[in-house]
C-alpha atoms as a PDB file:
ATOM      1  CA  UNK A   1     -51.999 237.425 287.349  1.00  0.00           C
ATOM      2  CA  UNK A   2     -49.474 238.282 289.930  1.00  0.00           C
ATOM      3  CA  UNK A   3     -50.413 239.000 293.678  1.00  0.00           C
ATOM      4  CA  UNK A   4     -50.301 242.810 294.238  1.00  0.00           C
ATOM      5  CA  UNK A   5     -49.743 244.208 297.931  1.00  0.00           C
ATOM      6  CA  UNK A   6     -52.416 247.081 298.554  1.00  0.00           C
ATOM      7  CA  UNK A   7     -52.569 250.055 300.599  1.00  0.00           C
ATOM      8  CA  UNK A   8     -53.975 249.276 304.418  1.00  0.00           C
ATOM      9  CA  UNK A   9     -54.241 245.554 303.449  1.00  0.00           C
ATOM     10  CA  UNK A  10     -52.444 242.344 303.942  1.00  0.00           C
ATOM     11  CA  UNK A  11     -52.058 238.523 304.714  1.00  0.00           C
ATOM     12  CA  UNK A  12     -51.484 236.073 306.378  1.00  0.00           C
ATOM     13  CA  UNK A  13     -50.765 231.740 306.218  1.00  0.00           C
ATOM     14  CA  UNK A  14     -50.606 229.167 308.450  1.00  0.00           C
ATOM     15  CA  UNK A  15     -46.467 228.607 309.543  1.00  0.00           C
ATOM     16  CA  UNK A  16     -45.501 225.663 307.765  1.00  0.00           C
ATOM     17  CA  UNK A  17     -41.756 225.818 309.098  1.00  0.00           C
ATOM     18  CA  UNK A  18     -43.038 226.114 312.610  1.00  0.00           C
ATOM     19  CA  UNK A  19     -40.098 223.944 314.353  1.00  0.00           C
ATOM     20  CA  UNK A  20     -41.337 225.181 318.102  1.00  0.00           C
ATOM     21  CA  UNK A  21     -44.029 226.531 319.921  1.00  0.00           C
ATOM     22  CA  UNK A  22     -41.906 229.958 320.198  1.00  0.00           C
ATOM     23  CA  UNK A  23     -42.466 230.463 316.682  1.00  0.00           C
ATOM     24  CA  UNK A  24     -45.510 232.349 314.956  1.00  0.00           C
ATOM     25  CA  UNK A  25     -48.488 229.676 314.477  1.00  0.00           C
ATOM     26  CA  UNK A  26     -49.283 232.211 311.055  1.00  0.00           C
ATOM     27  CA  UNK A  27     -46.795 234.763 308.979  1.00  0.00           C
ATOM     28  CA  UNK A  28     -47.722 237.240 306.159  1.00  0.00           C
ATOM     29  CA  UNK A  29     -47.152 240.927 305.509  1.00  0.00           C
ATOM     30  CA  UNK A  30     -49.458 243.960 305.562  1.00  0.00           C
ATOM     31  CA  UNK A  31     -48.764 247.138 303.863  1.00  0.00           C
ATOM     32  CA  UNK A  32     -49.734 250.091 305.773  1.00  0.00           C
ATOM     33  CA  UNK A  33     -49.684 253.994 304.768  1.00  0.00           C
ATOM     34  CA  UNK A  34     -47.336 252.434 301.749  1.00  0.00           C
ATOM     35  CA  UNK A  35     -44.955 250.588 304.228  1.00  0.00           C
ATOM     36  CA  UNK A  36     -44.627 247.390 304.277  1.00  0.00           C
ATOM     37  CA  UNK A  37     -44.539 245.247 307.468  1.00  0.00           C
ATOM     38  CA  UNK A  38     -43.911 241.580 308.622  1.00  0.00           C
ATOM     39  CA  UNK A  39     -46.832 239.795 310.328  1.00  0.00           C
ATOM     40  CA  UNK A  40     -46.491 236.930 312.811  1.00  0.00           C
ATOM     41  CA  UNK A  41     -49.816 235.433 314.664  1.00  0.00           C
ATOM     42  CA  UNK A  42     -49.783 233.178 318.164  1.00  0.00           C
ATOM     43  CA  UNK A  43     -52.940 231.174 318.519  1.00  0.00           C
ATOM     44  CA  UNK A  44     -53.411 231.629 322.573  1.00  0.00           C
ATOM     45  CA  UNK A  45     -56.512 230.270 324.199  1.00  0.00           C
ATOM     46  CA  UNK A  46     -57.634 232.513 327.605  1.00  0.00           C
ATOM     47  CA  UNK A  47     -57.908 231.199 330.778  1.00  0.00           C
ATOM     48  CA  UNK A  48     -62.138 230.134 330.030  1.00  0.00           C
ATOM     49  CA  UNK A  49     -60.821 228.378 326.573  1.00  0.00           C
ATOM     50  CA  UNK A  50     -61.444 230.990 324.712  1.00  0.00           C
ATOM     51  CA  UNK A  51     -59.505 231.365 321.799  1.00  0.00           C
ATOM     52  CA  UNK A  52     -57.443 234.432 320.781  1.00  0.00           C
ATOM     53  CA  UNK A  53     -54.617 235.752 318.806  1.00  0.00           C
ATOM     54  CA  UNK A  54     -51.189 237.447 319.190  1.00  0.00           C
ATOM     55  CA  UNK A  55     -49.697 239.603 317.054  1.00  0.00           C
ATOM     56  CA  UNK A  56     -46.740 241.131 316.243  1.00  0.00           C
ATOM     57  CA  UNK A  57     -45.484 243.300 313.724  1.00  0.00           C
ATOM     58  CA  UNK A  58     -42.027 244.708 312.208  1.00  0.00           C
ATOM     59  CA  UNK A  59     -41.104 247.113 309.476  1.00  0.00           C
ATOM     60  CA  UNK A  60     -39.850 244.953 306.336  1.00  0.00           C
ATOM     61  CA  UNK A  61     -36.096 246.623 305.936  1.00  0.00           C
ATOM     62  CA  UNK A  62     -33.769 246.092 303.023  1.00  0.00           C
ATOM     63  CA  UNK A  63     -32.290 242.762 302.294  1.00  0.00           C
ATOM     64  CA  UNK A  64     -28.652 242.394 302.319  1.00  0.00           C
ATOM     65  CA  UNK A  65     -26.915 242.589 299.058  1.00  0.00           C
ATOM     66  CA  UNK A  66     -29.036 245.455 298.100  1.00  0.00           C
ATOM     67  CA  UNK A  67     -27.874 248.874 297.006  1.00  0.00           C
ATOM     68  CA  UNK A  68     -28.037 250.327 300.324  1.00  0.00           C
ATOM     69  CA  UNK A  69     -24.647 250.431 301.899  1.00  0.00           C
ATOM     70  CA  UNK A  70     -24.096 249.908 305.470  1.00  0.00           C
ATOM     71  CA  UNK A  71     -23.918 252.799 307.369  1.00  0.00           C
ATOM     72  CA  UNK A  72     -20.437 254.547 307.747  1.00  0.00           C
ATOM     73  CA  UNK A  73     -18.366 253.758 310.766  1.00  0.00           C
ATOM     74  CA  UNK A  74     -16.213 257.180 312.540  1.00  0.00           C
ATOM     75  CA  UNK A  75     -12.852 255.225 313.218  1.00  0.00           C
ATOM     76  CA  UNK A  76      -9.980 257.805 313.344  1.00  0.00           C
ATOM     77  CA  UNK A  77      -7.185 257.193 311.119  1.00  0.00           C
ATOM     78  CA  UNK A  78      -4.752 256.822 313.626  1.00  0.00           C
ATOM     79  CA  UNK A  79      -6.558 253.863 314.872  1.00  0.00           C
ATOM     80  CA  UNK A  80      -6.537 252.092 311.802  1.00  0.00           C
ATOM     81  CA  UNK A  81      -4.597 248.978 312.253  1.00  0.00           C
ATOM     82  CA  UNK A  82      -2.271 249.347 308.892  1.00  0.00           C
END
């Protein structure tokens, strides 16, 4: 059985491909009112050694190559250099 993304739910793994410490120490997705969002993780530790986590998150957009087209550019013909 295939892994199916829920409503107000989501995941996250450890970052294999971590090649710096600038990079998220975990990455998954969440879905969220039926959007779908990236989700990176920073394990930070506070000034008494506490540990704590980061996070960020960004709005999964199209991939290129997909049927969207790229938005239409206002160049004048007379500017058009043929």
């Amino acid at each position: 059985m295939a892994y199916e993304q829920r409503d107000n739910s989501g995941s996250m793994f450890k970052n294999n491909r971590k090649d710096n410490e600038r990079q998220a120490d975990m990455t998954g997705s969440i879905m969220v009112d039926g959007t779908e969002y990236w989700l990176n993780a920073w394990r930070k530790v506070d000034k008494n050694g506490n540990p704590w986590y980061s996070f960020s998150v960004k709005k999964k957009e199209s991939r290129q190559g997909s049927n969207n087209p790229p938005p239409a550019r206002n160049v004048p013909d007379d500017e058009i250099p043929f």
